[in-house]
C-alpha atoms as a PDB file:
ATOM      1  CA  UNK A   1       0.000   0.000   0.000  1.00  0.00           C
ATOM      2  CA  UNK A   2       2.944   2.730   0.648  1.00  0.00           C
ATOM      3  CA  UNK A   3       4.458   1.667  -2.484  1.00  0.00           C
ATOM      4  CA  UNK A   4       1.785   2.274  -4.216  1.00  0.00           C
ATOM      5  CA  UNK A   5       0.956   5.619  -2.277  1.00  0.00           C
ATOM      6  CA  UNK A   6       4.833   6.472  -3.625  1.00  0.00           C
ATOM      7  CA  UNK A   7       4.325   5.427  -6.994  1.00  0.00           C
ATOM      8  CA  UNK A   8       1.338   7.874  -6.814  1.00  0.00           C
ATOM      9  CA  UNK A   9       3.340  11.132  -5.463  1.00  0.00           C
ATOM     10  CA  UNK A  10       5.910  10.250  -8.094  1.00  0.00           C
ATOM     11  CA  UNK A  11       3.575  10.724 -10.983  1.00  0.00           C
ATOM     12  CA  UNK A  12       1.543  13.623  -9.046  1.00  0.00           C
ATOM     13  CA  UNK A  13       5.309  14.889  -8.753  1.00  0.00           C
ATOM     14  CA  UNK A  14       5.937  14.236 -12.800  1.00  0.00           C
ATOM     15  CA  UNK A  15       3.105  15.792 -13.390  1.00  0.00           C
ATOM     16  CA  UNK A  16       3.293  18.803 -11.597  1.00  0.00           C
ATOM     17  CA  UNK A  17       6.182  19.659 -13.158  1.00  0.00           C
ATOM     18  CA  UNK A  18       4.973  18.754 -16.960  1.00  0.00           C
ATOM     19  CA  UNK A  19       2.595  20.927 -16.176  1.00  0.00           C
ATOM     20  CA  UNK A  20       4.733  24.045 -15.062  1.00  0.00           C
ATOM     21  CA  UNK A  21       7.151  23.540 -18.374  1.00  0.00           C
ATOM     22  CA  UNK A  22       3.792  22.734 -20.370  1.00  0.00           C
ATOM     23  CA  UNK A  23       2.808  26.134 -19.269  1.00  0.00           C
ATOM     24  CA  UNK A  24       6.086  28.287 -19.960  1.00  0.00           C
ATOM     25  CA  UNK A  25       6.449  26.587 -23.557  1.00  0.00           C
ATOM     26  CA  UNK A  26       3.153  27.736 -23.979  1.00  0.00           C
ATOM     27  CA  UNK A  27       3.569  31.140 -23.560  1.00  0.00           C
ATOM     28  CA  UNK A  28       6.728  32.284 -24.970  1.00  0.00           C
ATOM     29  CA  UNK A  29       6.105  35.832 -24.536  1.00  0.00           C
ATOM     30  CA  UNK A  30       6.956  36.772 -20.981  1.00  0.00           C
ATOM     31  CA  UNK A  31       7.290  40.770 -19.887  1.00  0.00           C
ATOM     32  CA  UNK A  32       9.918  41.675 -18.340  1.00  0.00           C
ATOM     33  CA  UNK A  33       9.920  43.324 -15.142  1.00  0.00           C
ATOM     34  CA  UNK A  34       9.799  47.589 -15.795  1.00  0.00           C
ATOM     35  CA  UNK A  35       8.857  47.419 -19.338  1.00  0.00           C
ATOM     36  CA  UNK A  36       6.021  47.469 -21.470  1.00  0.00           C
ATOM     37  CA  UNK A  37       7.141  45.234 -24.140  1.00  0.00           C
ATOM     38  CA  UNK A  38       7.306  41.416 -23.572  1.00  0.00           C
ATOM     39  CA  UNK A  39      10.780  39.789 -24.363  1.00  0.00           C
ATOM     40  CA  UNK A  40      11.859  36.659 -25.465  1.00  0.00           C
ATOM     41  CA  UNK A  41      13.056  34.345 -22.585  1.00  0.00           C
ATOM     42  CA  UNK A  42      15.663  31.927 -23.359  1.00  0.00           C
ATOM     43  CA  UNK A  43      12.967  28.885 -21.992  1.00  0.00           C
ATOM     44  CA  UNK A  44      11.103  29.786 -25.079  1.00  0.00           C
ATOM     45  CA  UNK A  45      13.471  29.186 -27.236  1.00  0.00           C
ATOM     46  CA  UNK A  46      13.916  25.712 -25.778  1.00  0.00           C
ATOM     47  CA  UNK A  47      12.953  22.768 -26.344  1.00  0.00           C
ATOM     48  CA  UNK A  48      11.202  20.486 -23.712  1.00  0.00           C
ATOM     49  CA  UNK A  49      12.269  16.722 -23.759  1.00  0.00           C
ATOM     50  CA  UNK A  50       9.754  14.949 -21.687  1.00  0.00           C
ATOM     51  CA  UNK A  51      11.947  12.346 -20.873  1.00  0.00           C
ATOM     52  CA  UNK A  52      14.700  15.270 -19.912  1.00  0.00           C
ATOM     53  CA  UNK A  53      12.431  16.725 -17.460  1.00  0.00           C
ATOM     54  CA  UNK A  54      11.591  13.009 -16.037  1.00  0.00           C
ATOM     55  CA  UNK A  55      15.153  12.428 -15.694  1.00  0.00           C
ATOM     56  CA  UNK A  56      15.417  15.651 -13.513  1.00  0.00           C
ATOM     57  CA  UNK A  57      12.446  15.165 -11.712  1.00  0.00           C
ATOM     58  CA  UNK A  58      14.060  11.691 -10.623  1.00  0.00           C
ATOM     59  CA  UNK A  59      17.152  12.201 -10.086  1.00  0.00           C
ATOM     60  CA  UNK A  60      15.702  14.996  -7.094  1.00  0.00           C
ATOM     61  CA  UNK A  61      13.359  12.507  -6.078  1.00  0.00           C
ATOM     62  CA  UNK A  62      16.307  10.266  -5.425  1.00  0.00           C
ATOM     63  CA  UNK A  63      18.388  12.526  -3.886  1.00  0.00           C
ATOM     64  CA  UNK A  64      15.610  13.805  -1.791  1.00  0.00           C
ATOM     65  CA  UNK A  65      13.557  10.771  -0.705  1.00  0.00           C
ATOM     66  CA  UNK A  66      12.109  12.311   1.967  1.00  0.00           C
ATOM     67  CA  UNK A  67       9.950  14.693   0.100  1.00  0.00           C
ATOM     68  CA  UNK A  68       7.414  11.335  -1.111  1.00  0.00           C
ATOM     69  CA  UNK A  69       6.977  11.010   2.790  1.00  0.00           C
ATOM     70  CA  UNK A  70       6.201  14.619   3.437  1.00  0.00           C
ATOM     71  CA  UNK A  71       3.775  14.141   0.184  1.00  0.00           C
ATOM     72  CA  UNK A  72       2.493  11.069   1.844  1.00  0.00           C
ATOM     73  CA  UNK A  73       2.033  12.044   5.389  1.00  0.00           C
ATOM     74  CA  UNK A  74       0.306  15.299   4.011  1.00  0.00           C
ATOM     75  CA  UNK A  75      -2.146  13.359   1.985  1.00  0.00           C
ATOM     76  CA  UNK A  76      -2.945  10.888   4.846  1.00  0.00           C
ATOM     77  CA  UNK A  77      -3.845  13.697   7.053  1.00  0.00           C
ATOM     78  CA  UNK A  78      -6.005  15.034   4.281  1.00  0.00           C
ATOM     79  CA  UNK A  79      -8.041  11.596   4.354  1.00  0.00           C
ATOM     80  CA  UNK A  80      -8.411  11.246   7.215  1.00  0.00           C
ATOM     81  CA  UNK A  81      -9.566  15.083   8.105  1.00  0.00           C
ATOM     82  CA  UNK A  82     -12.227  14.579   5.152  1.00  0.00           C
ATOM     83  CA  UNK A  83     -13.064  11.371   6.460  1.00  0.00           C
ATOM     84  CA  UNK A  84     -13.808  12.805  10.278  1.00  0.00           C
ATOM     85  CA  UNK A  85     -15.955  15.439   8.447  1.00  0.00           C
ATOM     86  CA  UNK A  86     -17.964  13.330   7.214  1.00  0.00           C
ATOM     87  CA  UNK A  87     -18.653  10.715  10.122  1.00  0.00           C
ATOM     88  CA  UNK A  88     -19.457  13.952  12.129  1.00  0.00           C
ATOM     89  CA  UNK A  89     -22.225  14.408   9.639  1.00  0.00           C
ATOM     90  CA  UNK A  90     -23.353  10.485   9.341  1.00  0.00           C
ATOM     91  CA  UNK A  91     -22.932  10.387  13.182  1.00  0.00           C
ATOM     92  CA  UNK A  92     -25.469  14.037  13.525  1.00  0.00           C
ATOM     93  CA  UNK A  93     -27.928  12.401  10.789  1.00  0.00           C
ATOM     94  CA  UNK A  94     -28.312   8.592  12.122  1.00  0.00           C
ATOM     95  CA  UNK A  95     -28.322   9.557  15.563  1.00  0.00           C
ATOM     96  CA  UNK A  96     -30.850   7.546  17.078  1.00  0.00           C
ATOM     97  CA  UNK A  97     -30.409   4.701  14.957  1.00  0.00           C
ATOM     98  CA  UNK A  98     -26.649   4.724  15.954  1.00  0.00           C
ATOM     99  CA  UNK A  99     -26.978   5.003  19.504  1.00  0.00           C
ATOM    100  CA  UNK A 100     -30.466   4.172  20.597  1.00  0.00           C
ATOM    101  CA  UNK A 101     -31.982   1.250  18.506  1.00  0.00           C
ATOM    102  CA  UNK A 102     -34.829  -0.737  19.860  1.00  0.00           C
ATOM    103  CA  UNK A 103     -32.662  -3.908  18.470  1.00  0.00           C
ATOM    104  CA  UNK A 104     -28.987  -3.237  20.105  1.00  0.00           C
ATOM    105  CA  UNK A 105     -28.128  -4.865  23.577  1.00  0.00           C
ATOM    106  CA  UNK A 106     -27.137  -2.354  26.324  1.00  0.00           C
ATOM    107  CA  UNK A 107     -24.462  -3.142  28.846  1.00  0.00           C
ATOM    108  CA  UNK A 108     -22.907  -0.846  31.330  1.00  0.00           C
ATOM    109  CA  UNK A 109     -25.167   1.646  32.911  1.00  0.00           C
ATOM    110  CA  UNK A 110     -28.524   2.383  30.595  1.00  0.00           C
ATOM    111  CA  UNK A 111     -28.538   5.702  31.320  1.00  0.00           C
ATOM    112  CA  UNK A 112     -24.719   7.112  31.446  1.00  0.00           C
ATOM    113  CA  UNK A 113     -23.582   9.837  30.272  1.00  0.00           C
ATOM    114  CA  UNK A 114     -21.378   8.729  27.819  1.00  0.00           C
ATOM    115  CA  UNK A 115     -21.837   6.008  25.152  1.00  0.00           C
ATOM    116  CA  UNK A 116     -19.399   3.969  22.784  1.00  0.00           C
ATOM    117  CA  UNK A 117     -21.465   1.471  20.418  1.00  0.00           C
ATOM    118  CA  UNK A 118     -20.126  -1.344  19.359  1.00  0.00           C
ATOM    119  CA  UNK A 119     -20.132  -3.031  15.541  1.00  0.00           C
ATOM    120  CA  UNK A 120     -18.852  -6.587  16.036  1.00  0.00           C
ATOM    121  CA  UNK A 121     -19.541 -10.403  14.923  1.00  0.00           C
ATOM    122  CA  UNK A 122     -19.905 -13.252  16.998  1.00  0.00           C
ATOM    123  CA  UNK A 123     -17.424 -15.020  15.144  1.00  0.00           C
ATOM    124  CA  UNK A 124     -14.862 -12.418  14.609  1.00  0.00           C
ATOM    125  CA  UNK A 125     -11.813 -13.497  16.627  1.00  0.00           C
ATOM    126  CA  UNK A 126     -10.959  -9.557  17.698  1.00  0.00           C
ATOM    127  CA  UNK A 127     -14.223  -9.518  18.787  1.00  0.00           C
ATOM    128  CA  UNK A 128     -13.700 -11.730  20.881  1.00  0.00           C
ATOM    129  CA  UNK A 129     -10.510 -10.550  22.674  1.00  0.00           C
ATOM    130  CA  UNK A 130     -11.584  -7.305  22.736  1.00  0.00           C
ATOM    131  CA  UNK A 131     -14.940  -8.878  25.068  1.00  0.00           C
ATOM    132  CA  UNK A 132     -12.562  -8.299  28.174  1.00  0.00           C
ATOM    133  CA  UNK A 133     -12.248  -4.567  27.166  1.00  0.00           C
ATOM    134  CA  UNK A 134     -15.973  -3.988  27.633  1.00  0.00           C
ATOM    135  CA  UNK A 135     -15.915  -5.782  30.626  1.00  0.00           C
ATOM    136  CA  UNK A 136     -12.985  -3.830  32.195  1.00  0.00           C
ATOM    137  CA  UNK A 137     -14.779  -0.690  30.751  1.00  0.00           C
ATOM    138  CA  UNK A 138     -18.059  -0.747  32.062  1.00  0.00           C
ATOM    139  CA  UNK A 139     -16.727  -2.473  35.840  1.00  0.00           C
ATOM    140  CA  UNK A 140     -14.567   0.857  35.914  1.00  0.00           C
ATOM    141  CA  UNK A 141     -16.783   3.619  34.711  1.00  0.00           C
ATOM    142  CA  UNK A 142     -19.989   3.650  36.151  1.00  0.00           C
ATOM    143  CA  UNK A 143     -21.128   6.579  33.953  1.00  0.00           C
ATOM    144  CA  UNK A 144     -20.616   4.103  30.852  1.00  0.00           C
ATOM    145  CA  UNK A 145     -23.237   3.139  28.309  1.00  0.00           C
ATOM    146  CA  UNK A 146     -22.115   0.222  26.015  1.00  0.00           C
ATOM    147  CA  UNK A 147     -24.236  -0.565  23.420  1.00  0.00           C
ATOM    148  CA  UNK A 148     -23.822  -3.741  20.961  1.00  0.00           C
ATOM    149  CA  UNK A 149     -24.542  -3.744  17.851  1.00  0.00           C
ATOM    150  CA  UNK A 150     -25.076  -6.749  15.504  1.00  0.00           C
ATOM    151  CA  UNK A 151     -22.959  -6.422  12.696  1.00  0.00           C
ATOM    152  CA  UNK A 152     -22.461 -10.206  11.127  1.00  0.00           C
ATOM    153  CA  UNK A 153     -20.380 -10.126   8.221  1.00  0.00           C
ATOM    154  CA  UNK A 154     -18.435 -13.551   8.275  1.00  0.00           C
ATOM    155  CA  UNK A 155     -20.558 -15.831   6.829  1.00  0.00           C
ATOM    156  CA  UNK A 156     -24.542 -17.688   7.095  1.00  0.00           C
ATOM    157  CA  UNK A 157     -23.225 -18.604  10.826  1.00  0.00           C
ATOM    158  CA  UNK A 158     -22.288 -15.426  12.341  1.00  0.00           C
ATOM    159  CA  UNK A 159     -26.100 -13.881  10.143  1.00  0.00           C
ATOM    160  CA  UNK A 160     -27.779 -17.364  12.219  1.00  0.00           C
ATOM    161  CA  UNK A 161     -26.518 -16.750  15.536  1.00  0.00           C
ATOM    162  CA  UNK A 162     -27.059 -12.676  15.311  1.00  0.00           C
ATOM    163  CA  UNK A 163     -30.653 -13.950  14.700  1.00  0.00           C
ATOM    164  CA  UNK A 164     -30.999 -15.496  17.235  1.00  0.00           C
ATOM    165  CA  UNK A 165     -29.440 -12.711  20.048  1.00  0.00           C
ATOM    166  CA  UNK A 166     -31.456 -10.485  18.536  1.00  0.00           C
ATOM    167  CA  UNK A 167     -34.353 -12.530  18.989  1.00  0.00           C
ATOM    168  CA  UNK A 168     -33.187 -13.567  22.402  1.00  0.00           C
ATOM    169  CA  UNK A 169     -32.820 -10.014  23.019  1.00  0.00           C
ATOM    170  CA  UNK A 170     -36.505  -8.822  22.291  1.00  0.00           C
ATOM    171  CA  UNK A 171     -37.410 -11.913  24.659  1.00  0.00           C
ATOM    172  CA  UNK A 172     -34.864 -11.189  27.453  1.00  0.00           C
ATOM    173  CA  UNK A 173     -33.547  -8.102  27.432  1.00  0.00           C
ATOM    174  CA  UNK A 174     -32.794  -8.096  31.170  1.00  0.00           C
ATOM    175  CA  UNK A 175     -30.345 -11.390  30.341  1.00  0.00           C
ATOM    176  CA  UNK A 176     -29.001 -10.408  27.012  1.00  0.00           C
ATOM    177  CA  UNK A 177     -25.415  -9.321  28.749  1.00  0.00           C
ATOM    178  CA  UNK A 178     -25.298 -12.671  29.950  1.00  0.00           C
ATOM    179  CA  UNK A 179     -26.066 -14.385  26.620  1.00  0.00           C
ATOM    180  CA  UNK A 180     -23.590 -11.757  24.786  1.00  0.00           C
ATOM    181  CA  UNK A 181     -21.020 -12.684  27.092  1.00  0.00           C
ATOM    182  CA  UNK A 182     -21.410 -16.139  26.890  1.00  0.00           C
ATOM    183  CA  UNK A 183     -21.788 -16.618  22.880  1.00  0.00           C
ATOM    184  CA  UNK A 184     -18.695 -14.295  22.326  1.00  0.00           C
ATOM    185  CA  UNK A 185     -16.652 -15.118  25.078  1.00  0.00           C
ATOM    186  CA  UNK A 186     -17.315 -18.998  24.467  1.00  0.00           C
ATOM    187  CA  UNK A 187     -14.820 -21.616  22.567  1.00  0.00           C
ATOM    188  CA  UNK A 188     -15.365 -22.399  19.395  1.00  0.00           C
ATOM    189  CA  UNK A 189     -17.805 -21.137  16.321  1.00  0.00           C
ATOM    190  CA  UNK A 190     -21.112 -19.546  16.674  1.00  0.00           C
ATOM    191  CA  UNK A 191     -23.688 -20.968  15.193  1.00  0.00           C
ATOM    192  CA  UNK A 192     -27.682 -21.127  15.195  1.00  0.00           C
ATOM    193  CA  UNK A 193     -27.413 -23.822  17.328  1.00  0.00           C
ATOM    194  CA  UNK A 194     -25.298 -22.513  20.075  1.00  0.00           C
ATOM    195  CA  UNK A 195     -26.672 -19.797  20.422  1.00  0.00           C
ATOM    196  CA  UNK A 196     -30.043 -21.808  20.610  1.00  0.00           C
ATOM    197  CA  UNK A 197     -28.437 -23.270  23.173  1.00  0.00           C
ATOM    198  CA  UNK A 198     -26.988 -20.876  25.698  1.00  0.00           C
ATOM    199  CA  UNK A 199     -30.439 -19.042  25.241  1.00  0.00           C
ATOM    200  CA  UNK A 200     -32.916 -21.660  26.638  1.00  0.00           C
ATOM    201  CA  UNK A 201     -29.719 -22.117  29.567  1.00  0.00           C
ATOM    202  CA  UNK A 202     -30.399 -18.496  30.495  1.00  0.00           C
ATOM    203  CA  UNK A 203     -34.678 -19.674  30.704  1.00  0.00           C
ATOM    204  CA  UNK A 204     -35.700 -18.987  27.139  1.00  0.00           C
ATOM    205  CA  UNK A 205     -38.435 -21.032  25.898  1.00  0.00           C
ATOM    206  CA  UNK A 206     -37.632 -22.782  22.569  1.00  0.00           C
ATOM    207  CA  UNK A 207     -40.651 -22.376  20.763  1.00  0.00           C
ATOM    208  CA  UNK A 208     -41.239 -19.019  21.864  1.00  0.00           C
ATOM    209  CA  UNK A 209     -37.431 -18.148  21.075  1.00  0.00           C
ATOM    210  CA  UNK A 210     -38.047 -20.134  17.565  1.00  0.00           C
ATOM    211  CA  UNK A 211     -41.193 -17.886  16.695  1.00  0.00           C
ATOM    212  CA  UNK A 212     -39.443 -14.817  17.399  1.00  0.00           C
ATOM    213  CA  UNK A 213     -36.107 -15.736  15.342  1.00  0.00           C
ATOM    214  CA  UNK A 214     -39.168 -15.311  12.421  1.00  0.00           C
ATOM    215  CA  UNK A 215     -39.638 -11.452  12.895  1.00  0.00           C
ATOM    216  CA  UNK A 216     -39.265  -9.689   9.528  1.00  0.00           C
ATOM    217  CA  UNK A 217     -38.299  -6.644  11.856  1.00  0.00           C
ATOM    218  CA  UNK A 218     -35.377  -8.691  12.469  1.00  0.00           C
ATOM    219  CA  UNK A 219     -34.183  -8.537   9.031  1.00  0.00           C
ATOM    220  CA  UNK A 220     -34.777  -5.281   8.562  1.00  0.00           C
ATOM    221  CA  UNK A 221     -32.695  -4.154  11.806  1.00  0.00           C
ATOM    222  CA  UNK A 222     -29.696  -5.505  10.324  1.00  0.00           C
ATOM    223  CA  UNK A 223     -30.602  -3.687   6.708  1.00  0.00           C
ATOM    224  CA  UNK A 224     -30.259  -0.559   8.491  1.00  0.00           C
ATOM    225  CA  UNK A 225     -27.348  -1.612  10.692  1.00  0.00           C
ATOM    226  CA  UNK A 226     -25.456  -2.433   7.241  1.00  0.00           C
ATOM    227  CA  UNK A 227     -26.582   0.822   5.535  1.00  0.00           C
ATOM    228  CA  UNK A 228     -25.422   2.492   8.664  1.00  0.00           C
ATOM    229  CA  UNK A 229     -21.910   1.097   8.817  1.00  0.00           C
ATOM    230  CA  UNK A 230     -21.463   1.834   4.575  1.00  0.00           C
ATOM    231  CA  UNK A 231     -22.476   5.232   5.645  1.00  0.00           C
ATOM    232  CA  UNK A 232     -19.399   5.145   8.328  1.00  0.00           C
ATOM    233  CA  UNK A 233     -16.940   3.215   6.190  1.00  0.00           C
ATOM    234  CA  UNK A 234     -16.947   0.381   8.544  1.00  0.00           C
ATOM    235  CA  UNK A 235     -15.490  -2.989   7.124  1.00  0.00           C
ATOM    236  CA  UNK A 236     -14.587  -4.581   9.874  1.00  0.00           C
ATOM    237  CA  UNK A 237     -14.679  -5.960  12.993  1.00  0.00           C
ATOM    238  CA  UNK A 238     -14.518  -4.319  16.061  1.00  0.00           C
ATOM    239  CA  UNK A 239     -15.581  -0.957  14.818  1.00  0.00           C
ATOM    240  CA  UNK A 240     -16.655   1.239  17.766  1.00  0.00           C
ATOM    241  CA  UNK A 241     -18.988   5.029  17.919  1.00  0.00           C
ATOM    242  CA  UNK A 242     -17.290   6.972  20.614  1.00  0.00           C
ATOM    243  CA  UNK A 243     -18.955  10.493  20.942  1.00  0.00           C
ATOM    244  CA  UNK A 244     -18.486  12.047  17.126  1.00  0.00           C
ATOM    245  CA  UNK A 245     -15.167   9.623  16.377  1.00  0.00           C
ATOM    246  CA  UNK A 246     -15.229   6.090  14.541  1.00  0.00           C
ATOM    247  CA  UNK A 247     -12.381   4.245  15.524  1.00  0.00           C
ATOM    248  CA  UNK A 248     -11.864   1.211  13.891  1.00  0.00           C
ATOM    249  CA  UNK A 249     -10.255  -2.486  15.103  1.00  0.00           C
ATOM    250  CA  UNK A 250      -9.632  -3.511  18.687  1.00  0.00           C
ATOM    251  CA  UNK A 251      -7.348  -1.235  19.855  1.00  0.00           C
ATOM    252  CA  UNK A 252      -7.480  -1.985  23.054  1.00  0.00           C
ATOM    253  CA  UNK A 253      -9.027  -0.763  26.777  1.00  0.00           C
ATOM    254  CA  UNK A 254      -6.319   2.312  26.673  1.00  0.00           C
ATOM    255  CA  UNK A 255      -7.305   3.796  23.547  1.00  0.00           C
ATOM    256  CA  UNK A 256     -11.109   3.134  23.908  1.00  0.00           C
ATOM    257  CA  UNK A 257     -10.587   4.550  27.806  1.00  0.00           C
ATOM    258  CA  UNK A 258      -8.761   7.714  26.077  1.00  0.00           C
ATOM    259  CA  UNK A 259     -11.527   7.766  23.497  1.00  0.00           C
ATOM    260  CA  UNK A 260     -14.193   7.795  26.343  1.00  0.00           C
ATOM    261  CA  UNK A 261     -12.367  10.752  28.154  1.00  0.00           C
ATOM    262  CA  UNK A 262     -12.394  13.070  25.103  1.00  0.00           C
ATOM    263  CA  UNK A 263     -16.162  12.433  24.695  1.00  0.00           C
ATOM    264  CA  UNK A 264     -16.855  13.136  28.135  1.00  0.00           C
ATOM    265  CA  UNK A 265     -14.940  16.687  27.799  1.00  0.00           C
ATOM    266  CA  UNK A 266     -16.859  17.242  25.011  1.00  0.00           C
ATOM    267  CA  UNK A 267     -20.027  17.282  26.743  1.00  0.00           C
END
């Protein structure tokens, strides 16, 4: 990816500087400075080489390397400044749905002042390290408001299990921390049937649970949640909603603590 990000400020570098000679070929009368009349210049009467002025614009690349990082660093920063801009606008827009959907499980306290939402997969090994984050989060910060939401992009048996938290959720809400905690947090895959499983451990009753799996409203949560995360250029697994900042992958409790912090001051 670098390379190619050098590659790029090379030619935007070539280019640049076509462009300039393009320009004073092009307009080989020039005034000179005090007079009226314009004058010949002696870059008029020259030739550009194309391949001459590649050559130069090489060899000062190679002798000055560093000016490709400065490009790159400069454009990253541009990214990722147009990028914030427009989260803060997704985030303003999609508030409720990001923050306060009927369908998301809340952990933490329900009614802190600060909230970090939480894209993730059941089977999405991150995920499931970064489970003990949460935990540490919302045992230390009693102001905290975690919300989860179901985001299951690996495959038909992250989509089956999802269905069936969510269901289990509309059932239980009271236990869903327990049966998030236990599903993500738990060896092996998720799959329909263990999450069938640990749901009717924590009192569910099958054919009730079974019904409810059925709700087209269940679909249509996760149509949105989708939408939502194209909206936020989320690909991946954890993604997180701190205040007005995406912050992508599991970072870790530090960063999401630090994270927290600035979203507090902001209030």
């Amino acid at each position: 990816m670098k390379k190619a990000l050098l590659l790029g400020t090379t030619g935007v570098a070539v280019a640049l500087a076509m462009l300039a000679f393009g320009f004073v070929a092009g307009n080989p009368q020039i005034a000179k400075a005090g007079t009226a009349q314009p004058v010949q210049t002696a870059v008029a009467d020259t030739k550009i080489d194309r391949t001459e002025v590649e050559g130069i614009i090489r060899d000062y690349l190679l002798k000055n390397p560093e000016v490709l990082l400065e490009v790159q660093d400069a454009l990253e920063a541009k990214q990722k400044e147009e990028q914030r801009i427009a989260h803060l606008g997704v985030i303003k827009d999609a508030k409720d749905q990001i923050f306060n959907s009927a369908f998301d499980g809340v952990v933490g306290n329900p009614n802190g002042k600060v909230t970090i939402v939480e894209f993730y997969d059941y089977n999405c090994g991150f995920c499931k390290r970064a489970i003990e984050d949460m935990q540490a989060l919302t045992k230390s910060d009693p102001d905290l408001r975690f919300v989860l939401k179901e985001f299951p992009i690996l495959g038909p048996d992250s989509q089956k299990a999802s269905v069936v938290s969510m269901a289990f959720h509309l059932m239980m809400p009271q236990k869903y921390g327990e049966f998030h905690n236990a599903l993500l947090g738990g060896q092996g895959r998720a799959t329909e049937s263990t999450a069938i499983k640990i749901a009717l451990s924590l009192g569910a009753d099958e054919a009730t649970l079974r019904e409810k799996m059925k709700d087209p409203s269940i679909t249509e949560a996760f149509s949105k949640t989708y939408d939502l995360a194209n909206k936020l250029q989320i690909t991946g697994t954890p993604s997180y909603v701190v205040g007005n900042e995406v912050v992508f992958g599991a970072l870790g409790q530090d960063v999401l603590a630090e994270k927290i912090e600035a979203a507090k001051a902001a209030l």
